[in-house]
C-alpha atoms as a PDB file:
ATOM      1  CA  UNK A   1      68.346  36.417 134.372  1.00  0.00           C
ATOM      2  CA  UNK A   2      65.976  39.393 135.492  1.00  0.00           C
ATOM      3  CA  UNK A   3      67.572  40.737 138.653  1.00  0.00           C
ATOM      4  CA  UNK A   4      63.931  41.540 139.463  1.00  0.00           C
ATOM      5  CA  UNK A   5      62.819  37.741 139.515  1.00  0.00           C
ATOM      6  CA  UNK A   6      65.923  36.966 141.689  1.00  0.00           C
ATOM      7  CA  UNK A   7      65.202  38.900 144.555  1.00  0.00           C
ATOM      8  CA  UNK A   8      61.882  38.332 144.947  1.00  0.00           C
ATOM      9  CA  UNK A   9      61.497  39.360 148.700  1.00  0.00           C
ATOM     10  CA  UNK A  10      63.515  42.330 147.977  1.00  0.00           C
ATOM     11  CA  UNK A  11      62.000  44.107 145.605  1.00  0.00           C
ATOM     12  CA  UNK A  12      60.832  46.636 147.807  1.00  0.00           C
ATOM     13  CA  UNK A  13      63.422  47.066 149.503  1.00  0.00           C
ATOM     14  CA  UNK A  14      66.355  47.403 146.277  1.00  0.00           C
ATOM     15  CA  UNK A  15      65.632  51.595 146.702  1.00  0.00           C
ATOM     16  CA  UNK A  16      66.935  51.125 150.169  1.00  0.00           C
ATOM     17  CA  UNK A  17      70.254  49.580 148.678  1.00  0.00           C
ATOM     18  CA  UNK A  18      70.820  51.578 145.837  1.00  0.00           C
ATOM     19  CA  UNK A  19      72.556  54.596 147.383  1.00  0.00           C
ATOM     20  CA  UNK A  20      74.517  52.245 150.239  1.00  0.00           C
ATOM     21  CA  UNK A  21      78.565  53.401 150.036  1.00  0.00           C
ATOM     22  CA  UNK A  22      80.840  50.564 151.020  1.00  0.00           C
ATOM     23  CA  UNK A  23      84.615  49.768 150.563  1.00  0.00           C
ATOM     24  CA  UNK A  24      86.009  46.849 149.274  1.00  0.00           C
ATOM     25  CA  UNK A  25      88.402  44.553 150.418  1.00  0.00           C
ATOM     26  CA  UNK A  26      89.226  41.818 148.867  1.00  0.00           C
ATOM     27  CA  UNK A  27      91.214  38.382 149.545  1.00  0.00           C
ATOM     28  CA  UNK A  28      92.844  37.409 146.048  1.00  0.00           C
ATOM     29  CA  UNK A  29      94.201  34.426 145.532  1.00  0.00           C
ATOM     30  CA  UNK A  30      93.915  30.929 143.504  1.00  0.00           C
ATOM     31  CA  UNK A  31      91.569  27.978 144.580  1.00  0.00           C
ATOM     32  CA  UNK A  32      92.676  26.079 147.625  1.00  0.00           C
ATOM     33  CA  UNK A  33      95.576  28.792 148.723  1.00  0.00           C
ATOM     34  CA  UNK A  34      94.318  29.141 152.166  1.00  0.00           C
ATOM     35  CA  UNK A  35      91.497  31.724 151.127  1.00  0.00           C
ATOM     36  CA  UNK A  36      88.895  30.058 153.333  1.00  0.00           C
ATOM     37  CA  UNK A  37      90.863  29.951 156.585  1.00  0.00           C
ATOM     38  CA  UNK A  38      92.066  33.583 156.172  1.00  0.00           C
ATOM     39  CA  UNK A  39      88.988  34.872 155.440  1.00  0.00           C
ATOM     40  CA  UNK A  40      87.424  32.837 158.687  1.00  0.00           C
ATOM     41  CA  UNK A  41      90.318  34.323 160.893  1.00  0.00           C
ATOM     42  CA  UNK A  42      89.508  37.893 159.643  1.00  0.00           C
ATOM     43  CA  UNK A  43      85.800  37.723 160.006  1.00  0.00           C
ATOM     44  CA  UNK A  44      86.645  36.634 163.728  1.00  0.00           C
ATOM     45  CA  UNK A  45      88.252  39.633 164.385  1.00  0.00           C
ATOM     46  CA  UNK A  46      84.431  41.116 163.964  1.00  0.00           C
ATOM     47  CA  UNK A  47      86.331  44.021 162.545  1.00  0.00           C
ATOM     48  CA  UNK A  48      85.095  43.637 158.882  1.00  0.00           C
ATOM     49  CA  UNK A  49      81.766  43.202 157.518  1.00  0.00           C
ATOM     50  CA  UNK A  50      81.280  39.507 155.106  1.00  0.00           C
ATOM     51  CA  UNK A  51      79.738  37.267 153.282  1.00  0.00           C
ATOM     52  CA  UNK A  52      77.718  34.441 155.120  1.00  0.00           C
ATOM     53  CA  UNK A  53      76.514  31.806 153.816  1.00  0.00           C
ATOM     54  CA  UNK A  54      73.596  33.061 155.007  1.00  0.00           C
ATOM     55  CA  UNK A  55      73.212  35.333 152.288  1.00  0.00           C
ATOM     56  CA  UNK A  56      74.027  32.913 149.856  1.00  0.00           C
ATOM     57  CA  UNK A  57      71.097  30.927 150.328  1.00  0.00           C
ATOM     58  CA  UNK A  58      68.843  33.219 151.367  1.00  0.00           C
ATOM     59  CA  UNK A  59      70.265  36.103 148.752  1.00  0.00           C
ATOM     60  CA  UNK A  60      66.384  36.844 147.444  1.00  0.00           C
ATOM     61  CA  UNK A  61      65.689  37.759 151.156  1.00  0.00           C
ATOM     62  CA  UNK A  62      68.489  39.056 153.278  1.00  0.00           C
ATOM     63  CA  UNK A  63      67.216  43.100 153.284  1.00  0.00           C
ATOM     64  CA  UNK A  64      63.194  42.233 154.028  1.00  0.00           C
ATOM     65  CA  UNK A  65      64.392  39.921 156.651  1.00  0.00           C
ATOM     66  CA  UNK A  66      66.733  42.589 158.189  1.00  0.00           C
ATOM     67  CA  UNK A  67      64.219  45.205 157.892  1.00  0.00           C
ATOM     68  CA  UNK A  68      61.408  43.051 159.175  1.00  0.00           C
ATOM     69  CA  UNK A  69      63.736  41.560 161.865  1.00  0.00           C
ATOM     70  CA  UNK A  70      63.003  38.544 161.020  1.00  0.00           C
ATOM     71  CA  UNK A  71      66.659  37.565 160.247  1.00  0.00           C
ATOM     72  CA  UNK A  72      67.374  36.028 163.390  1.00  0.00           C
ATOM     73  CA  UNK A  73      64.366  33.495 162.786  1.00  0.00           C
ATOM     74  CA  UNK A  74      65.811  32.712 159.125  1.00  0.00           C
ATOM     75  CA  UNK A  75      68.889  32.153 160.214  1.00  0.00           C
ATOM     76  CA  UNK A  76      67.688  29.467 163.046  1.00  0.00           C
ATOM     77  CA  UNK A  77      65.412  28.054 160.596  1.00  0.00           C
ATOM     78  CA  UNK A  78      68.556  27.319 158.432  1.00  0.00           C
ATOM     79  CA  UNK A  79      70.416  26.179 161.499  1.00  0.00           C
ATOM     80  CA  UNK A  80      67.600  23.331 161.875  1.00  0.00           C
ATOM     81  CA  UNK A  81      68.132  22.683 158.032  1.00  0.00           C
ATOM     82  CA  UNK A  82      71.610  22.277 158.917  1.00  0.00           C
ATOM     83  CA  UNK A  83      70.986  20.030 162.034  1.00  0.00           C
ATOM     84  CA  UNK A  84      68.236  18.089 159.654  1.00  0.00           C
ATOM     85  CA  UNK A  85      70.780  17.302 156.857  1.00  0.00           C
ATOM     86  CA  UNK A  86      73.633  15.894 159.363  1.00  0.00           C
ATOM     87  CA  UNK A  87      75.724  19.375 158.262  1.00  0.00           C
ATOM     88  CA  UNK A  88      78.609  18.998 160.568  1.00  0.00           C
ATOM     89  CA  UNK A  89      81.565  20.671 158.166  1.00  0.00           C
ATOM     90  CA  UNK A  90      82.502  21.214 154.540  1.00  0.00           C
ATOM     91  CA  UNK A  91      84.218  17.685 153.421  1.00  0.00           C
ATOM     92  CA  UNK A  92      86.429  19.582 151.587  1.00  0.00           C
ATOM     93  CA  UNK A  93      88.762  21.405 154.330  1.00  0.00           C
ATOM     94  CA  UNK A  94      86.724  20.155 157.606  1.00  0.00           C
ATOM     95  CA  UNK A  95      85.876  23.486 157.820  1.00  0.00           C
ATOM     96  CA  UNK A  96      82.657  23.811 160.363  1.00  0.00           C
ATOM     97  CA  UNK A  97      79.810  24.537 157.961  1.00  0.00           C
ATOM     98  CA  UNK A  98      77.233  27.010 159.560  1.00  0.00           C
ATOM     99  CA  UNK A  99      75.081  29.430 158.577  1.00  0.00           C
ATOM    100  CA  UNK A 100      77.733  31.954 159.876  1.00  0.00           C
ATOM    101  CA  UNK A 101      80.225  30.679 157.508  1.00  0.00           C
ATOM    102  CA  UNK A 102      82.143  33.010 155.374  1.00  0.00           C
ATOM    103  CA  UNK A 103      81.782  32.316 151.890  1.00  0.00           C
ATOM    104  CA  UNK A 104      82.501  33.413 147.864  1.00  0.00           C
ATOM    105  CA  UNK A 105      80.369  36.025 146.325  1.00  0.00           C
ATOM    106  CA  UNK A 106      80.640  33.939 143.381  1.00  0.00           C
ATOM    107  CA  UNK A 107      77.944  31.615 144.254  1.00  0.00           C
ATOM    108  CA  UNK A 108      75.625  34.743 144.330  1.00  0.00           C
ATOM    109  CA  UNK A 109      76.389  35.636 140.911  1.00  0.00           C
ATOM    110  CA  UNK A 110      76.883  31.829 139.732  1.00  0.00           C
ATOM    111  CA  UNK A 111      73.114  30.676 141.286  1.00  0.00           C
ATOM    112  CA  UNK A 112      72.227  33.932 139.749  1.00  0.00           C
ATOM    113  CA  UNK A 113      72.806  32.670 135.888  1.00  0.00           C
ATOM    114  CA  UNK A 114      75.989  34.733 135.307  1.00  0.00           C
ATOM    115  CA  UNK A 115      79.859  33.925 135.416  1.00  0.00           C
ATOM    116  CA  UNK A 116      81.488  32.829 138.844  1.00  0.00           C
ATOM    117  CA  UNK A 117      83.536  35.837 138.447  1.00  0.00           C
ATOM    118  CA  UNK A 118      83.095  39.113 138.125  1.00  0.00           C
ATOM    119  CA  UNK A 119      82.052  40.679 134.617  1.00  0.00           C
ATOM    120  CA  UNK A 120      80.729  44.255 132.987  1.00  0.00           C
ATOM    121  CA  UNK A 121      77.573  41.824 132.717  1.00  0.00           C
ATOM    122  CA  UNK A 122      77.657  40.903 136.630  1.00  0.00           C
ATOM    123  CA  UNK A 123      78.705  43.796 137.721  1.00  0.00           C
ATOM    124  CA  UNK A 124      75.669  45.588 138.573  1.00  0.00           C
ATOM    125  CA  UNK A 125      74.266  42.175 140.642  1.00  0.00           C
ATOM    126  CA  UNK A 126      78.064  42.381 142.588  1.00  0.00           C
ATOM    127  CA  UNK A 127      77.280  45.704 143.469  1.00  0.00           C
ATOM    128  CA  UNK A 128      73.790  45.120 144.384  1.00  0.00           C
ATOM    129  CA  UNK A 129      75.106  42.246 146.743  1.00  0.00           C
ATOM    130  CA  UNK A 130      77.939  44.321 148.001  1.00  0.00           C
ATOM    131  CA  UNK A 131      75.485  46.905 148.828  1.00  0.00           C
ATOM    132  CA  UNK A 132      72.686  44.700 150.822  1.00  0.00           C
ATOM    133  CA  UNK A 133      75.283  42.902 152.866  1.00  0.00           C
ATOM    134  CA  UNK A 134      76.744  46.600 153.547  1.00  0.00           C
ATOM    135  CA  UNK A 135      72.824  47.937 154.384  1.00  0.00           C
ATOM    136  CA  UNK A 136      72.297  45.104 156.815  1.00  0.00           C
ATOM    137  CA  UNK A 137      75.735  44.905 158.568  1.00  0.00           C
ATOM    138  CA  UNK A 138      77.695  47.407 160.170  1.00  0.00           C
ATOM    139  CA  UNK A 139      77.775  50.461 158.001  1.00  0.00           C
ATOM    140  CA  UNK A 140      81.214  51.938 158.882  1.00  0.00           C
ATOM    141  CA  UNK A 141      83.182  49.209 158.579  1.00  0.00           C
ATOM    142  CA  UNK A 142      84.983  47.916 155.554  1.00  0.00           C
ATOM    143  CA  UNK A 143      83.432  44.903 153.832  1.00  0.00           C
ATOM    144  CA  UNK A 144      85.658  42.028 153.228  1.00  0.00           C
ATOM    145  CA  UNK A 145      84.823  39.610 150.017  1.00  0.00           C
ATOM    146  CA  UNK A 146      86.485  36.448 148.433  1.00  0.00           C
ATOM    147  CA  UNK A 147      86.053  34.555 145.428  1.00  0.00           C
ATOM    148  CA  UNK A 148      89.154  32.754 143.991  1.00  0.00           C
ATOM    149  CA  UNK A 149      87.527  33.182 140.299  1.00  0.00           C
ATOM    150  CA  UNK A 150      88.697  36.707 140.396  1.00  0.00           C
ATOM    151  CA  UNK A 151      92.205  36.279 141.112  1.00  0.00           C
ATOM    152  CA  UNK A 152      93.394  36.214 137.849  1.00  0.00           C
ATOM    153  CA  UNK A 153      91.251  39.478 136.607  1.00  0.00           C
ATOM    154  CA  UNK A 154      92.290  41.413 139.438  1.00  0.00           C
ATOM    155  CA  UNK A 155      93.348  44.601 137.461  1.00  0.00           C
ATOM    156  CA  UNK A 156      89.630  44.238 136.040  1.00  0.00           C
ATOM    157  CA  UNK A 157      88.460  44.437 139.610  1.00  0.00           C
ATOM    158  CA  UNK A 158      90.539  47.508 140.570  1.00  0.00           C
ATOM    159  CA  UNK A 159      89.256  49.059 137.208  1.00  0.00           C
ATOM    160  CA  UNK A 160      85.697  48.430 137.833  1.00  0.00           C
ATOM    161  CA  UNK A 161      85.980  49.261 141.473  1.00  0.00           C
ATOM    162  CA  UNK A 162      88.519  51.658 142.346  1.00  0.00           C
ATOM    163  CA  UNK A 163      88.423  52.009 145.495  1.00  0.00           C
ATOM    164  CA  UNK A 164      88.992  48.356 145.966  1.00  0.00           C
ATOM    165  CA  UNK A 165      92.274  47.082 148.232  1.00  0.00           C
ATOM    166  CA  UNK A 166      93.838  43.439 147.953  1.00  0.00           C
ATOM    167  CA  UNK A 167      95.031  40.986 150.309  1.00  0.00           C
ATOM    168  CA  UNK A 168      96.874  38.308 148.548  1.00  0.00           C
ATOM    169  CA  UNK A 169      97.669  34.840 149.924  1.00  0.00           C
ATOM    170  CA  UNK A 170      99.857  32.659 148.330  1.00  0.00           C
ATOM    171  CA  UNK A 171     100.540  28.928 148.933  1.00  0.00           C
ATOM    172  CA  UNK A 172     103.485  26.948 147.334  1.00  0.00           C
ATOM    173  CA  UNK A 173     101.788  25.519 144.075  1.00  0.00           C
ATOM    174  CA  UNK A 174     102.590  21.554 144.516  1.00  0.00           C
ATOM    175  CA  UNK A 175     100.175  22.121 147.847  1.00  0.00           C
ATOM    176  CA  UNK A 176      97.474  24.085 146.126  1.00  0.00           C
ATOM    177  CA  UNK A 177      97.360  21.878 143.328  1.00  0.00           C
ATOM    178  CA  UNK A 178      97.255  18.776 145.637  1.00  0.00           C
ATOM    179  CA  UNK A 179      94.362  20.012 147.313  1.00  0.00           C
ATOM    180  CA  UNK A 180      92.552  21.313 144.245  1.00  0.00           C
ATOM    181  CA  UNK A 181      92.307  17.798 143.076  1.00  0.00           C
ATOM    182  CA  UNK A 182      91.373  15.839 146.109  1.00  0.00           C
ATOM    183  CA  UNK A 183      88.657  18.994 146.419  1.00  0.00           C
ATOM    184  CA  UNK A 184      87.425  17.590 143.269  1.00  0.00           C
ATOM    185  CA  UNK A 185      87.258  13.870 143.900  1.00  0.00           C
ATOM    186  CA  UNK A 186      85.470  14.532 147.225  1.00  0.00           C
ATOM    187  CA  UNK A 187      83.147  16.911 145.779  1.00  0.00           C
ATOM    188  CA  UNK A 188      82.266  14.571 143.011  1.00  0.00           C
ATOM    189  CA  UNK A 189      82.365  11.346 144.656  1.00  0.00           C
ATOM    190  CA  UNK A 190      79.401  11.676 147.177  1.00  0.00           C
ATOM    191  CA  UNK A 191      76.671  14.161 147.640  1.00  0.00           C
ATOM    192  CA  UNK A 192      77.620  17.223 149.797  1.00  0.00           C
ATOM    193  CA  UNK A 193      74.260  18.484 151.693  1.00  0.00           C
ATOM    194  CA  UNK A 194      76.211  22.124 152.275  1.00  0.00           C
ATOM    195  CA  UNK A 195      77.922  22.373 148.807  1.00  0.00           C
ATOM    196  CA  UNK A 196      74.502  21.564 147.565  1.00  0.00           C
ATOM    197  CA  UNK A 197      72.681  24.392 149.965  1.00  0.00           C
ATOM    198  CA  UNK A 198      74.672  27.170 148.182  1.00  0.00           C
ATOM    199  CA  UNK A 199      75.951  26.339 144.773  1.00  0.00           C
ATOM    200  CA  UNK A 200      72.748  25.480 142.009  1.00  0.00           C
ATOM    201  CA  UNK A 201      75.686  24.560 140.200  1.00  0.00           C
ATOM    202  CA  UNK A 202      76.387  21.488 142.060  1.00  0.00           C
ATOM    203  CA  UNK A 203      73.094  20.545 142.390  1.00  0.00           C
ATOM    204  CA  UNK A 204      72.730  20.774 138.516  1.00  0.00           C
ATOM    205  CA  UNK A 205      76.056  18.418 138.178  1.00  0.00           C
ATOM    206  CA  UNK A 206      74.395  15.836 140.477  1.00  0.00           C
ATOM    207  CA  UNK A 207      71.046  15.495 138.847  1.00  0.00           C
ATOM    208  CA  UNK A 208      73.259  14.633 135.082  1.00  0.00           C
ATOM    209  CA  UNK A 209      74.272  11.083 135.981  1.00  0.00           C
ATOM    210  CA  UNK A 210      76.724  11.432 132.774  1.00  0.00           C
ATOM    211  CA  UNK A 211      77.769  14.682 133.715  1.00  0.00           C
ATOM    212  CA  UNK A 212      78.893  13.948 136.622  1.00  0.00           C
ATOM    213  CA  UNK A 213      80.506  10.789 135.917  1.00  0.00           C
ATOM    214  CA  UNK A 214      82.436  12.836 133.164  1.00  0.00           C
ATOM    215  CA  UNK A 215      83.547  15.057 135.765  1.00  0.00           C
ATOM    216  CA  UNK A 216      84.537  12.228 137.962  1.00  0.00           C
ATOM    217  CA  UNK A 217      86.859  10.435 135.151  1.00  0.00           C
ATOM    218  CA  UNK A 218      88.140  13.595 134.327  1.00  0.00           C
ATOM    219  CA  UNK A 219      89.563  14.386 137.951  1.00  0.00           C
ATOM    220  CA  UNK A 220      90.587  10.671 138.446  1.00  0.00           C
ATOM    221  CA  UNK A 221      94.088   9.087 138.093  1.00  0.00           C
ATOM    222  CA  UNK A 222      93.523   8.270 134.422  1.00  0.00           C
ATOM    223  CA  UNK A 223      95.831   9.618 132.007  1.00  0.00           C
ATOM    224  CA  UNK A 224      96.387  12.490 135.205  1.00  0.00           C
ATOM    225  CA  UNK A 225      93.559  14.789 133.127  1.00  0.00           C
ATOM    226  CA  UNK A 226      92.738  16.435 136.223  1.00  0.00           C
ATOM    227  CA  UNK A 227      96.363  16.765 136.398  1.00  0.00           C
ATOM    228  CA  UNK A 228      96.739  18.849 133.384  1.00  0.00           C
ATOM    229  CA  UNK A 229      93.725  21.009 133.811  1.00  0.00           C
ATOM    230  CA  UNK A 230      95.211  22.503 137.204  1.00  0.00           C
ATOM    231  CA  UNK A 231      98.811  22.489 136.208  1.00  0.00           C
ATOM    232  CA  UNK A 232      97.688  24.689 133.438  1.00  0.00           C
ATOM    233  CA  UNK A 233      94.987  26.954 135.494  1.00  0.00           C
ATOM    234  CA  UNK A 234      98.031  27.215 137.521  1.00  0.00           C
ATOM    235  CA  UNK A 235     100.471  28.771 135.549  1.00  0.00           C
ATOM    236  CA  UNK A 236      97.945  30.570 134.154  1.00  0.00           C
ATOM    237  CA  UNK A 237      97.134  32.317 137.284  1.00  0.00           C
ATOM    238  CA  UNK A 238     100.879  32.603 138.861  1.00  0.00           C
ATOM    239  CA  UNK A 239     101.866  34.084 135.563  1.00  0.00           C
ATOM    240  CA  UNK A 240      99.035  36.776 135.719  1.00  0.00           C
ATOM    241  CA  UNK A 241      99.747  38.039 139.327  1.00  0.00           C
ATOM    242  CA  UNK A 242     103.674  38.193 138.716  1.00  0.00           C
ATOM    243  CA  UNK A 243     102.449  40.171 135.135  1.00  0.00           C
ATOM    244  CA  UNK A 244     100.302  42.561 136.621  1.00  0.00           C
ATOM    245  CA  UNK A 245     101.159  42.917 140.287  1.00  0.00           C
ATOM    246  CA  UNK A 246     103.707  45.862 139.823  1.00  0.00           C
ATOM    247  CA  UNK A 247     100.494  47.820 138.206  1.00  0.00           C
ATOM    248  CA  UNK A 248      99.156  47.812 141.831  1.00  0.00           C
ATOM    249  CA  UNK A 249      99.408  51.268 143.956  1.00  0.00           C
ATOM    250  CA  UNK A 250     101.756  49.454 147.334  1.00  0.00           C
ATOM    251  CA  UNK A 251      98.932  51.299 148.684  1.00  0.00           C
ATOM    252  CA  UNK A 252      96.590  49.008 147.821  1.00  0.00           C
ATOM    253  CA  UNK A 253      97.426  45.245 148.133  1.00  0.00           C
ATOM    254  CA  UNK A 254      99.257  43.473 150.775  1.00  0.00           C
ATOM    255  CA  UNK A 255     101.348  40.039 150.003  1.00  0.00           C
ATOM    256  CA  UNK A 256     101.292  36.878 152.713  1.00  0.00           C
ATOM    257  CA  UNK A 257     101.908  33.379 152.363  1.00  0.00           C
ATOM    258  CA  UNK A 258      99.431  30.343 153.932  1.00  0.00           C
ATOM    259  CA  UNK A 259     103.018  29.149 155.500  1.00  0.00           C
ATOM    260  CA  UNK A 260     103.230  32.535 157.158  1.00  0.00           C
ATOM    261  CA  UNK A 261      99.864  32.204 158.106  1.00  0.00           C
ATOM    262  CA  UNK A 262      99.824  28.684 159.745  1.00  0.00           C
ATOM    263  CA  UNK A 263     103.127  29.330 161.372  1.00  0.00           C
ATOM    264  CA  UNK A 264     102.784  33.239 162.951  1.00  0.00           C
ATOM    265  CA  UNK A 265      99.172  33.336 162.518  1.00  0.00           C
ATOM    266  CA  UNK A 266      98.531  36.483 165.114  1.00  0.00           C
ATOM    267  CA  UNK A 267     101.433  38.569 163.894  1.00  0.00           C
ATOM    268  CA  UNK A 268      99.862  37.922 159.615  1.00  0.00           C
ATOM    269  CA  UNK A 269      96.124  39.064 161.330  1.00  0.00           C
ATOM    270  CA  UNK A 270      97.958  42.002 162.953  1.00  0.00           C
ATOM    271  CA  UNK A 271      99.782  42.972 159.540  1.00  0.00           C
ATOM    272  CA  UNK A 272      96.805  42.589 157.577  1.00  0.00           C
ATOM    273  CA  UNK A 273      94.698  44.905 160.107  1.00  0.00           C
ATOM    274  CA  UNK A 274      97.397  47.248 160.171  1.00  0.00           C
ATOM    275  CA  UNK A 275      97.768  47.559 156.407  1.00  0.00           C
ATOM    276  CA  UNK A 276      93.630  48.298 156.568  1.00  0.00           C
ATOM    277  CA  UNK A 277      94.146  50.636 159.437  1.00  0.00           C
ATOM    278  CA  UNK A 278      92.396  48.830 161.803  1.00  0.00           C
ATOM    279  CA  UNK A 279      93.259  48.517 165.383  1.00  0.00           C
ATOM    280  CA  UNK A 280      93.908  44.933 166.075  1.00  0.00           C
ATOM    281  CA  UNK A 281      91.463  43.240 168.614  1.00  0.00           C
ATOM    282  CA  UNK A 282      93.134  42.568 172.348  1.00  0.00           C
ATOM    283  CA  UNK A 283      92.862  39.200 171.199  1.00  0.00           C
ATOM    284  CA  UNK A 284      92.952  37.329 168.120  1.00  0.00           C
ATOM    285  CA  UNK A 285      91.197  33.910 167.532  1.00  0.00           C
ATOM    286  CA  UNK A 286      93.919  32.071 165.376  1.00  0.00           C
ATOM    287  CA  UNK A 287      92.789  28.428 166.127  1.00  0.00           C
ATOM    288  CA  UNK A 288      94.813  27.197 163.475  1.00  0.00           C
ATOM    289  CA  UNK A 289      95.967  23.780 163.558  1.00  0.00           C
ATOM    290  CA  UNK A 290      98.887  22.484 160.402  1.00  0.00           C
ATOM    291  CA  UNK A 291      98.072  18.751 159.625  1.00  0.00           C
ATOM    292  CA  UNK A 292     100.999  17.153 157.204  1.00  0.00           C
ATOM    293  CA  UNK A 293     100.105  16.780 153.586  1.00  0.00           C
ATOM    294  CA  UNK A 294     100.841  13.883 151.827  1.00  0.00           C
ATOM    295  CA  UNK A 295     101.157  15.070 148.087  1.00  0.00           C
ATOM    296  CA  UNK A 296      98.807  12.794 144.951  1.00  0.00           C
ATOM    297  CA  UNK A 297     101.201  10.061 143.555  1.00  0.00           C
ATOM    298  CA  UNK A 298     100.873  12.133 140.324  1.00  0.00           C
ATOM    299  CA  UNK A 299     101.570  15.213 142.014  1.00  0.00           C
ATOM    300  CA  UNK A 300     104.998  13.597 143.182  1.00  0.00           C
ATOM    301  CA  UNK A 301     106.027  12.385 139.687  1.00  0.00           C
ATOM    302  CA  UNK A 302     105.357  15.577 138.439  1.00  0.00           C
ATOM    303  CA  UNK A 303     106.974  17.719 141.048  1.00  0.00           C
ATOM    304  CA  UNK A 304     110.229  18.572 139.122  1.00  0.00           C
ATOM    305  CA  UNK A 305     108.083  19.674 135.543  1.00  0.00           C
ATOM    306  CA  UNK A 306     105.719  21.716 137.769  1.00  0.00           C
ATOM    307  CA  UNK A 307     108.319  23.724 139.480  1.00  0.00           C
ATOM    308  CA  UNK A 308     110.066  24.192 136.580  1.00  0.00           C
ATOM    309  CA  UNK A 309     107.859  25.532 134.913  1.00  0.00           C
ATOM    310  CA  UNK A 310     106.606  27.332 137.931  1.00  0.00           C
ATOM    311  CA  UNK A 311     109.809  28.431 138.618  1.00  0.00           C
ATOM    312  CA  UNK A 312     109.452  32.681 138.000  1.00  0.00           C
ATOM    313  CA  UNK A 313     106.674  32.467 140.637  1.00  0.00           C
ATOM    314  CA  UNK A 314     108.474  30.186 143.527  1.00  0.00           C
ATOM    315  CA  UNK A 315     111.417  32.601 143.232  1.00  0.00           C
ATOM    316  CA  UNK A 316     109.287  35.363 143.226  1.00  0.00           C
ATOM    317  CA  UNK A 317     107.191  34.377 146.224  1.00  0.00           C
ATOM    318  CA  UNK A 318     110.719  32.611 147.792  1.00  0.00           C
ATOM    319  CA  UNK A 319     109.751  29.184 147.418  1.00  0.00           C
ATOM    320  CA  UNK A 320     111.693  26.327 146.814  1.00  0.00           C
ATOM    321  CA  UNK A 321     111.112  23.279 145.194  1.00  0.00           C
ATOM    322  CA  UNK A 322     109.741  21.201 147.875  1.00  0.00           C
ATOM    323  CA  UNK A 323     106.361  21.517 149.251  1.00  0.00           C
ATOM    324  CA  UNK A 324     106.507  22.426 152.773  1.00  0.00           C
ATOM    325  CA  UNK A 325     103.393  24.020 155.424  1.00  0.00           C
ATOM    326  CA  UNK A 326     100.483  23.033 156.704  1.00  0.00           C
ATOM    327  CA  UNK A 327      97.419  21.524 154.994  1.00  0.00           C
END
């Protein structure tokens, strides 16, 4: 796609972008590993520049609206869109869903008509987008990004942007991979008004009756297909980060758990903000509140093969073989 015909509103405005410095922070980690929740806590600390979803939807218009000030009447208008559509939270995670809402860069680039992730083909459009949420936010501070499809290229990401540090989150597997899977079903088993505000993608699944149902079957109970796709995604992913983790500068990536996070969530905030040299707010808003997990039936009879196979990364990470936290 024409990176002119995307932005649209923009045009004008791209020489404005083009020489905007920021640096890059971002949360790594696999789908459903907390990503969401730390990234929420973080951007509460109003310490770090983000990713609304906000810019998602309106990506083609974010810098004329800035410049024009007339961002604060776009963003009411999509509060009223919100309000319209009976958007209370994302079903996923419960997660209040407002135009404030951090989000994944990869629904820019996705809605855009490249990979979720980034790619030598994307990577001018992520650095265009990196650059207009820098122009119209704070310039001096540090601009925090997430998007769980780039977790397991993340020595492509430190190659392509050097300057880039990482905060990883990890999450014991038989949880992540739970929640992967009931993400699925309730994605695909009624129409999301939010998911469908900022992911074409989704919209695109729902108007393919077939496609959908496909999708459906395939993330059902049935011969645990679903199962198998994020068992194998996982190890994928897990053996990646224990591969290529040691290639890393100390300097430049920082290690905490979702446990960690639910349990001690002020202290994690403060290490993470120390590690960025930041001085920690007087307060930190850590509403956090662990709800029990009960695992899939198919996750259960499958615990003992998926931590054995797992097994390099629990040690690694100091897991053991039962899935304990919060959900």
């Amino acid at each position: 796609m024409d990176l002119k015909n995307y932005n649209i509103a923009d045009i004008s405005y791209l020489s404005k972008v083009k020489d905007t410095k920021f640096s890059p922070v971002f949360i790594m980690a696999d789908h459903r590993s907390g990503t969401t929740l730390l990234y929420q806590t973080l951007a509460k600390t109003q310490k770090l520049n983000y990713i609304k979803a906000y810019h998602i939807i309106d990506y083609h218009k974010i810098v004329s609206n800035f410049i024009d000030r007339t961002e604060e009447k776009a963003i009411a208008e999509l509060e009223n869109i919100f309000q319209v559509k009976g958007i209370g939270a994302r079903e996923i995670d419960r997660v209040p869903a407002t135009p404030h809402l951090p989000e994944e860069y990869g629904f820019i680039l996705k809605n855009s008509g490249y990979d979720s992730q980034i790619t030598p083909k994307n990577l001018p459009l992520f650095i265009e987008l990196c650059q207009k949420i820098q122009l119209i936010s704070d310039p001096e501070k540090l601009l925090l990004l997430k998007n769980p499809w780039d977790y397991p290229q993340f020595s492509y990401v430190k190659k392509a942007l050097p300057q880039a540090k990482f905060i990883f989150i990890h999450r014991h597997p038989l949880q992540m991979m739970n929640s992967k899977i009931k993400a699925a079903r309730t994605l695909l088993s009624q129409w999301n008004e939010y998911t469908a505000l900022i992911s074409k993608q989704y919209r695109e699944i729902w108007k393919k009756a077939r496609l959908r149902y496909l999708y459906r079957f395939y993330y059902s109970q049935f011969f645990e297909l679903g199962l198998r796709k994020v068992f194998k995604d996982t190890i994928e992913s897990t053996n990646y980060f224990l591969e290529n983790i040691s290639a890393l500068s100390p300097a430049d990536y920082i290690n905490i758990k979702f446990e960690e996070l639910c349990q001690e969530p002020e202290a994690t905030i403060g290490n993470i903000l120390e590690f960025l040299d930041l001085t920690p707010p007087e307060t930190i808003d850590c509403d956090i509140q662990p709800r029990p997990v009960q695992l899939l039936p198919e996750i259960e009879r499958n615990t003992d093969r998926i931590c054995d196979r797992l097994q390099p990364y629990l040690t690694a990470l100091g897991y053991d073989r039962s899935s304990t936290g919060c959900g």
